[in-house]
Protein backbone atom coordinates (compact mmCIF):
# COMPACT_ATOMS: atom_id res chain seq x y z
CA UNK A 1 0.00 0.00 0.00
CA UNK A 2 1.29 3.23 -1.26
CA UNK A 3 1.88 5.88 1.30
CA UNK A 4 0.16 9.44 1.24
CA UNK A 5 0.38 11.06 4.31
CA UNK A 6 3.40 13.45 3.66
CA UNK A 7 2.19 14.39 -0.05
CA UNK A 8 -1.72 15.16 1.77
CA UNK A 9 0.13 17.09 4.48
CA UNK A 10 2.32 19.14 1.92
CA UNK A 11 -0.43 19.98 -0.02
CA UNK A 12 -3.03 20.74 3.03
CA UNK A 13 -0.17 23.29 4.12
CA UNK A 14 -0.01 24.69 0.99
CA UNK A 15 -3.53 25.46 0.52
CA UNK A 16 -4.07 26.31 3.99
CA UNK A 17 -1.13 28.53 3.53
CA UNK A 18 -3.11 29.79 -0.03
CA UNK A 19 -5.96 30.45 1.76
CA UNK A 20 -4.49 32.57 4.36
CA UNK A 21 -2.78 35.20 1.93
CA UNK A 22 -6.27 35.87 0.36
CA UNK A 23 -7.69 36.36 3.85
CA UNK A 24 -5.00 38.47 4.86
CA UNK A 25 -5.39 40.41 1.45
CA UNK A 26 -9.33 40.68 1.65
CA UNK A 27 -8.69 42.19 4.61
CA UNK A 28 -6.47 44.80 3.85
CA UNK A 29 -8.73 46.00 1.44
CA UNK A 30 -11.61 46.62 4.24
CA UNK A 31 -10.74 50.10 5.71
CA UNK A 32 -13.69 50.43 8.24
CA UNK A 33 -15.18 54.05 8.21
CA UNK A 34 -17.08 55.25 11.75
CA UNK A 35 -19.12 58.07 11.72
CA UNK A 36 -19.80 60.09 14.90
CA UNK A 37 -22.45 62.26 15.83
CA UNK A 38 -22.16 65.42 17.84
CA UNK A 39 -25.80 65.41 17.48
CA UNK A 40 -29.08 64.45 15.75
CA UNK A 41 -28.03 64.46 12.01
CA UNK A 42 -29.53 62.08 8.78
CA UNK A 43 -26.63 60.02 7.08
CA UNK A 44 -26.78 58.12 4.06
CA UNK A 45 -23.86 56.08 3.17
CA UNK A 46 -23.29 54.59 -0.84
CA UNK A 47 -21.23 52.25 -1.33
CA UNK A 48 -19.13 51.71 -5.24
CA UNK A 49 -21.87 50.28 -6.87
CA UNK A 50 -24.71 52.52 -5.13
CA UNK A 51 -25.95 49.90 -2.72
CA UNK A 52 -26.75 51.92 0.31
CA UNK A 53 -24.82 51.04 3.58
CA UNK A 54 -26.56 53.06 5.56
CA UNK A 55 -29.95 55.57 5.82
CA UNK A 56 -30.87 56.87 8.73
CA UNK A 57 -30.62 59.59 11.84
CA UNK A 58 -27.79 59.22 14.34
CA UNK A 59 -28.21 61.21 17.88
CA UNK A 60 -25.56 62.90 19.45
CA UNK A 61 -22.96 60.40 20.92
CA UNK A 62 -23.98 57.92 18.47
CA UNK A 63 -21.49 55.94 16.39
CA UNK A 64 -22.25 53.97 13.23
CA UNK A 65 -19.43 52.13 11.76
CA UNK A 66 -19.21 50.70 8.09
CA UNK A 67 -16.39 48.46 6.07
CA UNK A 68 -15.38 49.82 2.86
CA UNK A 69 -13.72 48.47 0.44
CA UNK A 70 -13.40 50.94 -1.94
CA UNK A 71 -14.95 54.70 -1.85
CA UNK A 72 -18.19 55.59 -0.40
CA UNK A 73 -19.94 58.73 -0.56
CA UNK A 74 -21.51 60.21 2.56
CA UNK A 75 -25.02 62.60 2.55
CA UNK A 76 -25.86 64.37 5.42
CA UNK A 77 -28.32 67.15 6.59
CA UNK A 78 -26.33 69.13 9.15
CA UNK A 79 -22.97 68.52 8.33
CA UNK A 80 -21.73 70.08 11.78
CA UNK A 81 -23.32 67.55 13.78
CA UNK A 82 -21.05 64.47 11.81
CA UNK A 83 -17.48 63.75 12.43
CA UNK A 84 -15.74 61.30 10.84
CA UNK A 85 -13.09 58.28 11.66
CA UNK A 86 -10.68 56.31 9.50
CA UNK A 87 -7.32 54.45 9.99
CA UNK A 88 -6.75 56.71 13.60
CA UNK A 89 -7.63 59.63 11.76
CA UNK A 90 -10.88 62.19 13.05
CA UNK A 91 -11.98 64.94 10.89
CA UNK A 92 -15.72 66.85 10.44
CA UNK A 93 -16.91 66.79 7.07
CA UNK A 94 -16.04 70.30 6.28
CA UNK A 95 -19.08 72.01 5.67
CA UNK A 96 -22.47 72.81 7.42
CA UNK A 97 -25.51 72.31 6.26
CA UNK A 98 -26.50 69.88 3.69
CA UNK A 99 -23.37 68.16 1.89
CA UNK A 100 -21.63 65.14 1.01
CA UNK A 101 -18.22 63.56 1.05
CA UNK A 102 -16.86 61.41 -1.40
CA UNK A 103 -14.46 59.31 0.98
CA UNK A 104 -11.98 56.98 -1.18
């Protein structure tokens, strides 16, 4: 009887080892975006290929976190009331008021 335990273990290690890199890959790509509000403001988020994320009214202290893999554009009502975090980084959206942000 032939045996096939070390060429089944090589290639289980190499696929296993396969499958990791595209994990670690896929996940590189997600970039997870949290929006903040410093109070009651309507946020839509729209993903690449305009499937909404997100529609609805976050209250002040309210946090509302997506994964993007690519860009996503952001409409708001009072663009005061909405900060924004991604990769450590905090920033308002730069305008009062009605607006939008194109975040890539």
């Amino acid at each position: 009887m032939p045996q096939t335990g070390g060429f089944l273990s090589r290639n289980i290690i190499v696929i296993g080892s396969i499958l990791l890199a595209f994990v670690v890959a896929a996940m590189n790509q997600l970039s997870p975006i949290t929006l903040i509000a410093t109070g009651e403001v309507f946020v839509r988020i729209i993903g690449k290929d305009k499937e909404v994320l997100f529609d609805g009214t976050l209250i002040e202290g309210q946090r509302k976190t997506v994964n993007a893999v690519d860009s996503v554009e952001i409409r708001y009502d009072k663009g005061q009331n909405l900060m924004m975090e991604r990769d450590g980084q905090r920033m308002g959206m730069g305008r009062s008021g009605v607006g939008r942000s194109l975040i890539q």
